[in-house]
C-alpha atoms as a PDB file:
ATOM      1  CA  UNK A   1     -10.069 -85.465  88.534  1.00  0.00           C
ATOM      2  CA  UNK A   2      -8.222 -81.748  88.881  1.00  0.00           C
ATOM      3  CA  UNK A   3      -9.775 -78.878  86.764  1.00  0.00           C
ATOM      4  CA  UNK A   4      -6.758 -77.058  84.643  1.00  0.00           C
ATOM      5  CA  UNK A   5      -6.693 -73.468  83.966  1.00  0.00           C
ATOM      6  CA  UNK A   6      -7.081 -72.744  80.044  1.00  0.00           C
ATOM      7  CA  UNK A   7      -7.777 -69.317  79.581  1.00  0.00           C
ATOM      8  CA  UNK A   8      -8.789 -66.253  81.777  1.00  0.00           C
ATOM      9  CA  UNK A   9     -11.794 -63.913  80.658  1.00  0.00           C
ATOM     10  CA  UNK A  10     -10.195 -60.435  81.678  1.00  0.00           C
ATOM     11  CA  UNK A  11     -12.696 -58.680  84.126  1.00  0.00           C
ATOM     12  CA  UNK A  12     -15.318 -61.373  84.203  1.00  0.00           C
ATOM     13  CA  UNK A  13     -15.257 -60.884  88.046  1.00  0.00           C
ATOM     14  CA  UNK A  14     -15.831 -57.314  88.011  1.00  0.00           C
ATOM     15  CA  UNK A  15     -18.620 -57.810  85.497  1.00  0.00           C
ATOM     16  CA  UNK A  16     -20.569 -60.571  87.917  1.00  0.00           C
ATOM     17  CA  UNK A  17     -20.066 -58.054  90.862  1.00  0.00           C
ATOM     18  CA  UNK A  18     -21.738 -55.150  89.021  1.00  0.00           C
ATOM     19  CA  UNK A  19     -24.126 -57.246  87.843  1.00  0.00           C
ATOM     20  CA  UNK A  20     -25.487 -57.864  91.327  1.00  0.00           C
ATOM     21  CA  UNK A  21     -25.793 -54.498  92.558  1.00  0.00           C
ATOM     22  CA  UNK A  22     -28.578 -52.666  91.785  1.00  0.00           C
ATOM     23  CA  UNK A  23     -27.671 -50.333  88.378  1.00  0.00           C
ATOM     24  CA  UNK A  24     -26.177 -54.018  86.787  1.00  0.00           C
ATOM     25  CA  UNK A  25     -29.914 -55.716  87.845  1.00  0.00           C
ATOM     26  CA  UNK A  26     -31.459 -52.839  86.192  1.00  0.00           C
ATOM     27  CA  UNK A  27     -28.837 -52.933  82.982  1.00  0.00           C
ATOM     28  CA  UNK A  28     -28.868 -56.048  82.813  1.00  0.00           C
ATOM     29  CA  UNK A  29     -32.109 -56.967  83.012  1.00  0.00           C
ATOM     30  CA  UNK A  30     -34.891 -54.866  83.538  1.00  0.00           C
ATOM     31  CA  UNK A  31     -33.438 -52.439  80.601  1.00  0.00           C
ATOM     32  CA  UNK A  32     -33.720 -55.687  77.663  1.00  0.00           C
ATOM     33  CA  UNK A  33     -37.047 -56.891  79.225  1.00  0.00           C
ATOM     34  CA  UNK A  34     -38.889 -53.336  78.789  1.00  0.00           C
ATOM     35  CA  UNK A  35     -37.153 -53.062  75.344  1.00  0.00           C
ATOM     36  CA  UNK A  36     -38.349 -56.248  74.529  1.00  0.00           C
ATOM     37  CA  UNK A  37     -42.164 -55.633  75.864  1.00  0.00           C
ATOM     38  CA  UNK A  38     -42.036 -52.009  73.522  1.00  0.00           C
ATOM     39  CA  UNK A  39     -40.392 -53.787  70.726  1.00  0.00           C
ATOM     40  CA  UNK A  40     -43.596 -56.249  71.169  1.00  0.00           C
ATOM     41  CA  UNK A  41     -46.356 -53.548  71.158  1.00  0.00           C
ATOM     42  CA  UNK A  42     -44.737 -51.483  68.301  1.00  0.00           C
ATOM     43  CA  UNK A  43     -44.783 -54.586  65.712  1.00  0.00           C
ATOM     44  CA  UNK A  44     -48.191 -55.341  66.796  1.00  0.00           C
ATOM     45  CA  UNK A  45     -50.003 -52.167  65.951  1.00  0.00           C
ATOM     46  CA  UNK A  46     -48.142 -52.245  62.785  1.00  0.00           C
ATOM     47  CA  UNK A  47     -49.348 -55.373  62.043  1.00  0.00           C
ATOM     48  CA  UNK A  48     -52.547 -54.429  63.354  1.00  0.00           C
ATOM     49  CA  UNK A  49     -52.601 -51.301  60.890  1.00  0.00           C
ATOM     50  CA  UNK A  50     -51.384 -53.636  58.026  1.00  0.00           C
ATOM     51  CA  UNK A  51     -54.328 -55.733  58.382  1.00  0.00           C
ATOM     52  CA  UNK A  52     -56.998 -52.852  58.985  1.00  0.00           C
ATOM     53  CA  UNK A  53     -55.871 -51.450  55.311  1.00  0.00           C
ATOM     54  CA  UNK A  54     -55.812 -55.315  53.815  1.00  0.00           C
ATOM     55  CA  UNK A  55     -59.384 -55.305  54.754  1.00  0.00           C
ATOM     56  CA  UNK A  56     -60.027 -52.510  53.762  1.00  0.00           C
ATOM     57  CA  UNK A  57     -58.758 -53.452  50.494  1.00  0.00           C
ATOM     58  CA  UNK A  58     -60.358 -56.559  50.165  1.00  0.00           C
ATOM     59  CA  UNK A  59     -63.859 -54.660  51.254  1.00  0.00           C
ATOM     60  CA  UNK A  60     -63.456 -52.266  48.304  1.00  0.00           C
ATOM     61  CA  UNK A  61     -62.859 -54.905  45.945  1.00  0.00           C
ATOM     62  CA  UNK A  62     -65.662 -56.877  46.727  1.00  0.00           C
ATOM     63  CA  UNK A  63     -68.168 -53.869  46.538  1.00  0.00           C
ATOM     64  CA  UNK A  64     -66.494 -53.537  43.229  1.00  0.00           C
ATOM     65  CA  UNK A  65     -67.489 -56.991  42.504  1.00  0.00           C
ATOM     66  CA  UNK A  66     -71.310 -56.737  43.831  1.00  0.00           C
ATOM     67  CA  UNK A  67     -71.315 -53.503  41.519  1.00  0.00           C
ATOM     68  CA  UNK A  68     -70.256 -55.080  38.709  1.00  0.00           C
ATOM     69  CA  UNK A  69     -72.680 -58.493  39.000  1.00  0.00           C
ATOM     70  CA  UNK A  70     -75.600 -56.553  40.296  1.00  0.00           C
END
């Protein structure tokens, strides 16, 4: 079986050679993973905030309740 050239990806070299030196690791990889680990701990105190004030919420409207049976 012989492999036959198709197409050619333009610079595809150049990008796996700057993606092993140090600046491409850190691009490449460290870069996405600590934007993915901030993205992470911003949505969960927002979350965390949303359901602080839901309880909140649901607190007030069940002393409302006692008020209004008691």
């Amino acid at each position: 079986m012989e492999g036959i050239y198709c197409k050619r990806l333009a610079g595809a070299g150049n990008l796996a050679m700057f993606m092993q030196t140090t600046t491409g690791m850190i691009l490449f990889v460290v870069c996405p993973l600590v934007l993915f680990i901030l993205w992470d701990v911003i949505r969960r105190r927002l979350q965390d905030r949303r359901d602080v004030s839901r309880t909140r919420e649901l607190e007030i409207e069940l002393e409302r309740l006692k008020a209004e049976k008691g």
